[in-house]
N, C-alpha and C. Protein backbone atom coordinates (compact mmCIF):
# COMPACT_ATOMS: atom_id res chain seq x y z
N UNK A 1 2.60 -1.12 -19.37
CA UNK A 1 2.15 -0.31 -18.25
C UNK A 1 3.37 0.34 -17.62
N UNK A 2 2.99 1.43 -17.09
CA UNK A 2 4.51 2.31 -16.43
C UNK A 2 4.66 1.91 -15.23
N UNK A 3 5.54 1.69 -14.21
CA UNK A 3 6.10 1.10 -13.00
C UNK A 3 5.29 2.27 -12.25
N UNK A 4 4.75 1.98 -11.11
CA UNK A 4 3.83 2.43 -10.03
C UNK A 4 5.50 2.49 -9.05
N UNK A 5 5.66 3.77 -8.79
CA UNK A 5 6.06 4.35 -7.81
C UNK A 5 5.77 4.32 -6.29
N UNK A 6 6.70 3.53 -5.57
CA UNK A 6 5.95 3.57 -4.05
C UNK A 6 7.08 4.37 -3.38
N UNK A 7 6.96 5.15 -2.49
CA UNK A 7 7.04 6.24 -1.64
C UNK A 7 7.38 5.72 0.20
N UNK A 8 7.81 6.11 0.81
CA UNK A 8 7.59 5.85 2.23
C UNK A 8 8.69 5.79 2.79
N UNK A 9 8.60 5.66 4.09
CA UNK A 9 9.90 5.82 4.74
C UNK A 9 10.11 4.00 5.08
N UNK A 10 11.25 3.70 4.55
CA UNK A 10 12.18 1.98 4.44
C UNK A 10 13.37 1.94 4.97
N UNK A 11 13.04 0.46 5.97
CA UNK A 11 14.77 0.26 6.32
C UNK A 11 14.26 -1.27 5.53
N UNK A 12 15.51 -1.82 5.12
CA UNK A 12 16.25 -2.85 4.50
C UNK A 12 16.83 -3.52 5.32
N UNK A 13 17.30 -4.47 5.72
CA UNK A 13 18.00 -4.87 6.53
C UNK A 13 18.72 -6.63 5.93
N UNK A 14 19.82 -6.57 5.36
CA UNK A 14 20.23 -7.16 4.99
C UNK A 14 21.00 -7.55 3.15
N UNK A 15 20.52 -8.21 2.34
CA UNK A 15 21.38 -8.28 1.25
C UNK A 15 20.77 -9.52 0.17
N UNK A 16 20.55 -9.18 -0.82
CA UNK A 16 20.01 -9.59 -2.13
C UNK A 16 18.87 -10.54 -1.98
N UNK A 17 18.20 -12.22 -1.69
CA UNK A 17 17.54 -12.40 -1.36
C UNK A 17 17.32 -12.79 0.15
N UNK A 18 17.81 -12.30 1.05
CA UNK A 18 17.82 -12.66 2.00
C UNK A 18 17.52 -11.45 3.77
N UNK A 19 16.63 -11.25 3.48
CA UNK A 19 16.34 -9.77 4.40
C UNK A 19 15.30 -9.64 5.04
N UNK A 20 15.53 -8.66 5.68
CA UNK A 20 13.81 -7.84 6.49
C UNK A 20 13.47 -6.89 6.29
N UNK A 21 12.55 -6.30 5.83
CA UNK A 21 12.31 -4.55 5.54
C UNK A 21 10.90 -4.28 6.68
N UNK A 22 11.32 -3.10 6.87
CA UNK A 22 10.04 -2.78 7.66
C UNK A 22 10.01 -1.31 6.82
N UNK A 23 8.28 -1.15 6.46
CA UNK A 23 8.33 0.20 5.18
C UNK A 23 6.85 0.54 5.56
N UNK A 24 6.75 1.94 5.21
CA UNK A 24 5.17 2.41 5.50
C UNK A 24 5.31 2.77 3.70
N UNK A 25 4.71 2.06 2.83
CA UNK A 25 4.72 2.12 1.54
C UNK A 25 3.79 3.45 1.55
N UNK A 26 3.35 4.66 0.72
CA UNK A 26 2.92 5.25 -0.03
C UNK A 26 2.85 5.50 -1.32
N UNK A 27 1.76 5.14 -2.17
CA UNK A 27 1.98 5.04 -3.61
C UNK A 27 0.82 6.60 -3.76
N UNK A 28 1.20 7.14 -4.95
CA UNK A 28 0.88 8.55 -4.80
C UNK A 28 -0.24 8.14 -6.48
N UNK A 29 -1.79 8.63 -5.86
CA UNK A 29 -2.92 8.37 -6.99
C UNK A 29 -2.80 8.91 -7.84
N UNK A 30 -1.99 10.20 -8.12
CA UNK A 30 -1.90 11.22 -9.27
C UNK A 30 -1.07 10.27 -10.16
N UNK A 31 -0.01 8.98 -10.02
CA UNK A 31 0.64 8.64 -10.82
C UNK A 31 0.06 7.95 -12.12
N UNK A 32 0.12 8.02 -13.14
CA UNK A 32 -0.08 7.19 -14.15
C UNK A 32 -0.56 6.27 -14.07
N UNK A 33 0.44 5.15 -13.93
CA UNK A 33 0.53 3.74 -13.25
C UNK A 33 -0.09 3.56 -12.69
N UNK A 34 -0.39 4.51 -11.58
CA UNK A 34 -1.99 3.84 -10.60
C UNK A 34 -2.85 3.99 -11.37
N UNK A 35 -3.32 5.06 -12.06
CA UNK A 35 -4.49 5.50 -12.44
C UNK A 35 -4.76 4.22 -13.25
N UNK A 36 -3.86 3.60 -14.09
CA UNK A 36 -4.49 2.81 -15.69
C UNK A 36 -4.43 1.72 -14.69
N UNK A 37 -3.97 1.43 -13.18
CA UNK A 37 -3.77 -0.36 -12.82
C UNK A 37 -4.79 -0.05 -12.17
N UNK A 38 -5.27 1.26 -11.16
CA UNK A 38 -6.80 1.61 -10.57
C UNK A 38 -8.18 1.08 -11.45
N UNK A 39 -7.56 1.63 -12.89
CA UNK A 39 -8.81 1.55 -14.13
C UNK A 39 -9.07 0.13 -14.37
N UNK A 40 -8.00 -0.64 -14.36
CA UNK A 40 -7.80 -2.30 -14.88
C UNK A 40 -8.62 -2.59 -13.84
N UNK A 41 -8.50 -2.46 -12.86
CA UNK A 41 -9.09 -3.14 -11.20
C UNK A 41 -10.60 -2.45 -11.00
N UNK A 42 -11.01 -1.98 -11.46
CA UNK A 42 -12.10 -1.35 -11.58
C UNK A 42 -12.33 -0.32 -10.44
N UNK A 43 -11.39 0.24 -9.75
CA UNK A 43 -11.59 1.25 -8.51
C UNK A 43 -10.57 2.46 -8.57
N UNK A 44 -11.28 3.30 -8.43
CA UNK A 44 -10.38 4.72 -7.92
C UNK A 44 -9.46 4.85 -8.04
N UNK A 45 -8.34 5.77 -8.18
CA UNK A 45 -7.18 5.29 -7.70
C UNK A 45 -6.40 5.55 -6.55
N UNK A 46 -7.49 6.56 -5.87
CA UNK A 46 -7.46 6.98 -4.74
C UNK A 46 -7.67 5.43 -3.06
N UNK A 47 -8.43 4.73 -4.00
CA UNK A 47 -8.86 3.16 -3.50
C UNK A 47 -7.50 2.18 -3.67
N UNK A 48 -7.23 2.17 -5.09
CA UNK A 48 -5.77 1.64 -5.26
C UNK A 48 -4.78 1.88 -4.30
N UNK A 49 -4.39 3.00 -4.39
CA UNK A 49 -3.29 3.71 -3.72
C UNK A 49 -3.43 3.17 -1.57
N UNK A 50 -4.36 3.31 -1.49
CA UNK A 50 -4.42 3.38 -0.46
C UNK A 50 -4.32 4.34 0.57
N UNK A 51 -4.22 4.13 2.11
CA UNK A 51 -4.28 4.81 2.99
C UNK A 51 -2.46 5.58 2.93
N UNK A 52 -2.02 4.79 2.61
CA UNK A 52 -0.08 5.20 3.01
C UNK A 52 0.03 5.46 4.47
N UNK A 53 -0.80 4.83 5.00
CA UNK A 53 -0.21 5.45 6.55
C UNK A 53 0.11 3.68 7.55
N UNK A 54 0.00 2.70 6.70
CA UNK A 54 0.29 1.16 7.37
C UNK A 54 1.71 0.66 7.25
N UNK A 55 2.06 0.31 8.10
CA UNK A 55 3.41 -0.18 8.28
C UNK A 55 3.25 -1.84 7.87
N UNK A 56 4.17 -2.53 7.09
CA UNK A 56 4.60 -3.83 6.75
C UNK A 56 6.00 -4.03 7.11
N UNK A 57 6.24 -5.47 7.38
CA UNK A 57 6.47 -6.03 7.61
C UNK A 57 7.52 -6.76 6.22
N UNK A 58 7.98 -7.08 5.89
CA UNK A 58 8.45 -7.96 4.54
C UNK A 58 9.63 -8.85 5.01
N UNK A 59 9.74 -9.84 4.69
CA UNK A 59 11.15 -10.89 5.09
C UNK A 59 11.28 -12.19 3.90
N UNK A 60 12.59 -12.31 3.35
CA UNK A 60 12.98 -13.32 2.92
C UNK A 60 14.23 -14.34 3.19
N UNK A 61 14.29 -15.59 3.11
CA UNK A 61 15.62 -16.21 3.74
C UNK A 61 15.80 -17.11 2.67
N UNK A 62 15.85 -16.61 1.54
CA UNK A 62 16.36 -17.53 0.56
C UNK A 62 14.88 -18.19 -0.28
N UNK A 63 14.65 -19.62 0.52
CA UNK A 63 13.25 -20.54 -0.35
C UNK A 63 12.15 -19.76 -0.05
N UNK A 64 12.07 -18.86 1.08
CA UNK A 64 10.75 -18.35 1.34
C UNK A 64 10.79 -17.11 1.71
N UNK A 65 9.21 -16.51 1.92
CA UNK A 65 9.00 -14.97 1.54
C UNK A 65 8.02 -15.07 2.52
N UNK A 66 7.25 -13.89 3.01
CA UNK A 66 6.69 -13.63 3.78
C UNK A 66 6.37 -12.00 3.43
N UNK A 67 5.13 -11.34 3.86
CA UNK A 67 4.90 -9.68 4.38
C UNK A 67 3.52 -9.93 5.09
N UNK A 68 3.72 -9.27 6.10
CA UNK A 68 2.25 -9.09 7.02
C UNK A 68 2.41 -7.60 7.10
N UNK A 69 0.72 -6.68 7.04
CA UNK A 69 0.59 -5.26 8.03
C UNK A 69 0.88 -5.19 9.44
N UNK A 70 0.87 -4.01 9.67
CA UNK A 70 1.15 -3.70 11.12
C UNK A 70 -0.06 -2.99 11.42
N UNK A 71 -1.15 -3.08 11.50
CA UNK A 71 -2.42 -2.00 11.35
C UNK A 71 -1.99 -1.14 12.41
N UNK A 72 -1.66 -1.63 13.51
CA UNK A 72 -1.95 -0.76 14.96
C UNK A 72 -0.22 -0.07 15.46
N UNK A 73 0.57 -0.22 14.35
CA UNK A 73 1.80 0.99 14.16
C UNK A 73 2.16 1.88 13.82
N UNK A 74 3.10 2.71 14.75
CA UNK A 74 2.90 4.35 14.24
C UNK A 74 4.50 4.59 13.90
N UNK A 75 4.81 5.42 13.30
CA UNK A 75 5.99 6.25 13.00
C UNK A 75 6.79 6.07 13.85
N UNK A 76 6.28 6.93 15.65
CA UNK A 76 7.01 6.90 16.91
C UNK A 76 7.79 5.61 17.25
N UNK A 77 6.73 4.56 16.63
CA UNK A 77 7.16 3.40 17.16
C UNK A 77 8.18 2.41 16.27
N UNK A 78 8.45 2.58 15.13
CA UNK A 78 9.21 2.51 13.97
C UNK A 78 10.33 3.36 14.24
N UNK A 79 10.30 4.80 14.59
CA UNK A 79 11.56 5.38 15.33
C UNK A 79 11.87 5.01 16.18
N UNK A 80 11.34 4.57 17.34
CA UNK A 80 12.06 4.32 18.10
C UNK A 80 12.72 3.05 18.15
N UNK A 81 12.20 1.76 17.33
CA UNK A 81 13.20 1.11 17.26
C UNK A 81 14.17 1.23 16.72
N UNK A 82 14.49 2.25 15.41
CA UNK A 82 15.65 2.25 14.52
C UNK A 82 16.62 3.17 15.80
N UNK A 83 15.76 4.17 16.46
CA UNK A 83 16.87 4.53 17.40
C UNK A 83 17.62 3.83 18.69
N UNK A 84 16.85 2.66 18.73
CA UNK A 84 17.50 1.65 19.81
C UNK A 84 18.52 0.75 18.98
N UNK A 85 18.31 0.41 17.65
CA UNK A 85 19.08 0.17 17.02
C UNK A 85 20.61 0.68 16.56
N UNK A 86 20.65 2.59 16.63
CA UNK A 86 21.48 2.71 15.84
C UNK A 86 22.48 3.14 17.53
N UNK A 87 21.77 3.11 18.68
CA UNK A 87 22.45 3.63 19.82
C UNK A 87 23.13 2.12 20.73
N UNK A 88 22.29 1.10 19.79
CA UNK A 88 23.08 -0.19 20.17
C UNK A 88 24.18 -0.75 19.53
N UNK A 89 24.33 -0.35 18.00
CA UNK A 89 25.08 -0.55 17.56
C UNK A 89 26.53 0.28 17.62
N UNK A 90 26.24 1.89 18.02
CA UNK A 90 26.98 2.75 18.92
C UNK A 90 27.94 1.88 19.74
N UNK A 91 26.94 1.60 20.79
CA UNK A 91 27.70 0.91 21.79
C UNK A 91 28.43 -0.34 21.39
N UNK A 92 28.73 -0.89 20.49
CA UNK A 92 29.64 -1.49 20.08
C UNK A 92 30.00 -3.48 20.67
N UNK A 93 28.76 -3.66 21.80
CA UNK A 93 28.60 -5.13 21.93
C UNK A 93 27.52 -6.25 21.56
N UNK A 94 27.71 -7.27 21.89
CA UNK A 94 26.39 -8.02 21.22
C UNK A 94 25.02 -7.52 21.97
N UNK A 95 23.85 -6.98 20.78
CA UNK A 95 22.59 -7.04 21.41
C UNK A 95 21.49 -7.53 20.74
N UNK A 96 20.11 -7.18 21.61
CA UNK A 96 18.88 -7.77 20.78
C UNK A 96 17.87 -6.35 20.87
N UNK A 97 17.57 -6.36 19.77
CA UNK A 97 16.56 -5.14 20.00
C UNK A 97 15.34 -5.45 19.32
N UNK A 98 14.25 -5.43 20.16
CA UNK A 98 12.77 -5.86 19.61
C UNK A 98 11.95 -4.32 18.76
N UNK A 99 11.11 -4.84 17.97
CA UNK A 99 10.02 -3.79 17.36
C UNK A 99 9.14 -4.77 17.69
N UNK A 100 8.15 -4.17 18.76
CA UNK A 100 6.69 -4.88 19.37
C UNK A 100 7.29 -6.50 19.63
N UNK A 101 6.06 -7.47 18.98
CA UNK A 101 6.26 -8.61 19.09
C UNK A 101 6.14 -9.35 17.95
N UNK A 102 6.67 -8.84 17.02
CA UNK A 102 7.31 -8.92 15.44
C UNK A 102 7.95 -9.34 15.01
N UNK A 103 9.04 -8.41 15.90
CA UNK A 103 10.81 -8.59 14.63
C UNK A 103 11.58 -8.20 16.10
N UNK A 104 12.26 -9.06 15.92
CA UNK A 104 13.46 -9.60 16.89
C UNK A 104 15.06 -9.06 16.55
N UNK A 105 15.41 -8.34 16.37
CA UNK A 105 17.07 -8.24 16.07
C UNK A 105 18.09 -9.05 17.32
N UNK A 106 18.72 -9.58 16.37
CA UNK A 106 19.95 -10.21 17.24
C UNK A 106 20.98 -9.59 16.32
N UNK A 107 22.57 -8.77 17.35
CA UNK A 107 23.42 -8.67 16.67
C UNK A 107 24.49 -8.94 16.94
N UNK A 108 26.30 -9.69 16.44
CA UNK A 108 27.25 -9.44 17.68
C UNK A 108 28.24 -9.08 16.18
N UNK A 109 28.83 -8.05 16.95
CA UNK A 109 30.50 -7.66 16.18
C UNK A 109 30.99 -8.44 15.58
N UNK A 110 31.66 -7.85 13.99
CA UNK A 110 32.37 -8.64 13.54
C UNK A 110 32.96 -8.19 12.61
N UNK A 111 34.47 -7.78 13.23
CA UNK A 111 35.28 -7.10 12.09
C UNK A 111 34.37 -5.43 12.39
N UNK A 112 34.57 -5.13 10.98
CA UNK A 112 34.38 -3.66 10.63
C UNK A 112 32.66 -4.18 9.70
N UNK A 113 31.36 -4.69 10.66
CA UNK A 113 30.59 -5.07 10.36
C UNK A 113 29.93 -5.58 11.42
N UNK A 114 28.51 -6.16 11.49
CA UNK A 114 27.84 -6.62 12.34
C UNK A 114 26.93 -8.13 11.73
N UNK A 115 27.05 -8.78 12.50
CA UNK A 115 26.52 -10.04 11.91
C UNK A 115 24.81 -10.02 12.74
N UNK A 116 23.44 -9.87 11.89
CA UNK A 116 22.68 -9.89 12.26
C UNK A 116 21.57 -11.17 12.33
N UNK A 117 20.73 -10.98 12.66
CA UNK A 117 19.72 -12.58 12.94
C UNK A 117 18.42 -11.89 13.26
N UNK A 118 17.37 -12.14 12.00
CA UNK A 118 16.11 -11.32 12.96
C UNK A 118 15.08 -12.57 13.08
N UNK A 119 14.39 -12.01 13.98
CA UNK A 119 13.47 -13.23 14.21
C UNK A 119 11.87 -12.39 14.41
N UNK A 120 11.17 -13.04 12.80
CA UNK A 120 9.59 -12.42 12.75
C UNK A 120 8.74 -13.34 13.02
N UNK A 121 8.16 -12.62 13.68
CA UNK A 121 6.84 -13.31 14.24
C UNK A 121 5.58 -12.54 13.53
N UNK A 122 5.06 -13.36 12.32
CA UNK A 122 3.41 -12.68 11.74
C UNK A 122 2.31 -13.10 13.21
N UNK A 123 1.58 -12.02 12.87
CA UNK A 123 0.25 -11.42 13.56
C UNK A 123 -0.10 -12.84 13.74
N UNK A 124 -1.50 -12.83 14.39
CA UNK A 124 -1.68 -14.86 14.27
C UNK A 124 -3.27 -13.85 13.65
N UNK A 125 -3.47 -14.97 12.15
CA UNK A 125 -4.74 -15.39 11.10
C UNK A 125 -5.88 -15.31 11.94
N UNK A 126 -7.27 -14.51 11.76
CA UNK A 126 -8.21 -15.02 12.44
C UNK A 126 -9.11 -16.35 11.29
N UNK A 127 -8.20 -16.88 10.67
CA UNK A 127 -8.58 -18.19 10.24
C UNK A 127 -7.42 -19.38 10.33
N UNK A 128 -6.51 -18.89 10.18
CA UNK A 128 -5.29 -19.90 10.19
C UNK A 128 -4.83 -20.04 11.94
N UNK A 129 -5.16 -19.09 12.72
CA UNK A 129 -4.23 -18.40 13.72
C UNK A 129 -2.84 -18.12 13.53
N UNK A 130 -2.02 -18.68 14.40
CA UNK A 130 -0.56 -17.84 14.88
C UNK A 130 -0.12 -18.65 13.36
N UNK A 131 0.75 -17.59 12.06
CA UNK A 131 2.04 -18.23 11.71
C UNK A 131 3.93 -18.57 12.45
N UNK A 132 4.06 -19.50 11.72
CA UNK A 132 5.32 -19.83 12.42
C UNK A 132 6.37 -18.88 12.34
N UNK A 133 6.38 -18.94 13.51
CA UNK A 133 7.87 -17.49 13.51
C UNK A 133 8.91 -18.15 12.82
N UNK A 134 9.51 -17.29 12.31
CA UNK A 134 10.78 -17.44 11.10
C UNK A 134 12.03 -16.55 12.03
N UNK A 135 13.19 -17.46 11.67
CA UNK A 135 14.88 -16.88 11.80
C UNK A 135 15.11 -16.65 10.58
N UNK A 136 15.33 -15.66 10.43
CA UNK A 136 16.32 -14.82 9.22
C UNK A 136 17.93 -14.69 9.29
N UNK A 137 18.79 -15.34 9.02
CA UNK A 137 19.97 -14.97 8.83
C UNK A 137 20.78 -14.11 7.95
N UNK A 138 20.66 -12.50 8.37
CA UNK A 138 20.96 -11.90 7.45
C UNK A 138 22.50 -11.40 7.13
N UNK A 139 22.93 -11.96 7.89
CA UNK A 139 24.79 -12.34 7.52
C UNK A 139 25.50 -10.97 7.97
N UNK A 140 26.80 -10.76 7.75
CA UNK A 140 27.51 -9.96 8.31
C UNK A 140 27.18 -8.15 7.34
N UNK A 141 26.61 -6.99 7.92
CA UNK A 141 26.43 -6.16 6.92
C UNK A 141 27.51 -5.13 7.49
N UNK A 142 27.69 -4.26 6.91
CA UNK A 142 29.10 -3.19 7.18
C UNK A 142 28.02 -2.43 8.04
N UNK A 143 28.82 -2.04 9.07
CA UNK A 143 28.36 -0.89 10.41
C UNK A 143 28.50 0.03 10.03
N UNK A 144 29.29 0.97 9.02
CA UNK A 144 28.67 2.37 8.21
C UNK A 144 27.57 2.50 7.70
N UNK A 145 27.28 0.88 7.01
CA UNK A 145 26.48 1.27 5.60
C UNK A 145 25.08 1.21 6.50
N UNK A 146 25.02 0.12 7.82
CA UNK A 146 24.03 -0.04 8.64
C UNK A 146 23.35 1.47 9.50
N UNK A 147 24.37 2.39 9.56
CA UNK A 147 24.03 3.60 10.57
C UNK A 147 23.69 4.51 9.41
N UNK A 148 23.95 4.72 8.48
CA UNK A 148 23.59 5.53 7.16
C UNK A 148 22.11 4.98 6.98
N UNK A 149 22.36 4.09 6.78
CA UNK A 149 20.83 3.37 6.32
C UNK A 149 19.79 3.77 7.54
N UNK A 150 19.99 2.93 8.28
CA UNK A 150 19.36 4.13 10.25
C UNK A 150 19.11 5.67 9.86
N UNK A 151 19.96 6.26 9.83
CA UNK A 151 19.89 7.85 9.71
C UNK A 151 18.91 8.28 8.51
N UNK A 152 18.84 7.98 7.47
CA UNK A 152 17.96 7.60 6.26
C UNK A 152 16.66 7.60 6.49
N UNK A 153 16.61 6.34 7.35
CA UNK A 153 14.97 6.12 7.98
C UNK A 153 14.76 6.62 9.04
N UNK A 154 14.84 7.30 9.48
CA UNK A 154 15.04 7.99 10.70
C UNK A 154 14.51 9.30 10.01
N UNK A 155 15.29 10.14 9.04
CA UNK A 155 15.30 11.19 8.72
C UNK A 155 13.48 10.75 7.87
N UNK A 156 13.50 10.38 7.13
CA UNK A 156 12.29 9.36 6.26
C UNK A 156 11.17 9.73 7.02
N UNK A 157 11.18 9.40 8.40
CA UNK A 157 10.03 9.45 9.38
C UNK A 157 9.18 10.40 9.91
N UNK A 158 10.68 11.79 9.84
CA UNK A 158 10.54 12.80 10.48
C UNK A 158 9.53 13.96 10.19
């Protein structure tokens, strides 16, 4: 089968298994790949593909994994955290910058880099209720590669 192409505007946040992404995935129905994994699944591929307009959530810290939706998030609100992000990291001291009541950034200086810490909180189950909020330690990442990456998704959004 050919690799299904997903699309959307992504920040990354962190390094090999150990991270947070927040992404509004779009997978595009005209592709191949959807069409024959649409056909396997017995639906559309317009059904496959989906809406592309939901924001997730994704986090790993090594033994464990996690992704929840964001149903009730918009673009604005995905910008504006990456822009509280990239105007905090501007400013050059330790901060915390929230997206809703989700994802937590903690950051403080270090070197020619920033040492980050996010802290997700999934939606609470209307069968399980609240999952346990998770600390992510996503270790020291370079403050260029962090404001490039910002500007990226930022631009992504626009």
């Amino acid at each position: 089968m050919s690799p299904i192409v997903v699309e959307g505007p992504e920040l990354f946040l962190g390094a090999g298994d150990v991270y947070v992404a927040l992404l509004r995935p779009k997978i595009d129905p005209a592709d191949p790949g959807v069409r024959l994994a649409a056909e396997q699944a017995g639906v559309t591929p317009e059904e496959f593909a989906g809406s592309g307009d939901v924001w997730t959530l994704m986090y790993e810290d090594g033994p464990g994994h996690g992704e929840f939706e964001l149903p009730g998030a918009r673009d604005v609100e995905a910008d504006g955290f990456a822009e509280q992000l990239q105007a905090a990291l501007a400013a050059g001291g330790p901060f915390t910058v929230e997206a809703g009541d989700f994802l937590g950034i903690d950051a403080r200086p270090a070197a020619e880099s920033w040492r980050l810490t996010a802290r997700v909180t999934p939606p609470e189950d209307e069968e399980d209720g609240a999952a346990a909020p998770r600390t992510v330690e996503l270790g020291a990442l370079p403050a260029a590669q962090l404001l490039a990456d910002l500007e990226d998704f930022r631009r992504a959004i626009a």
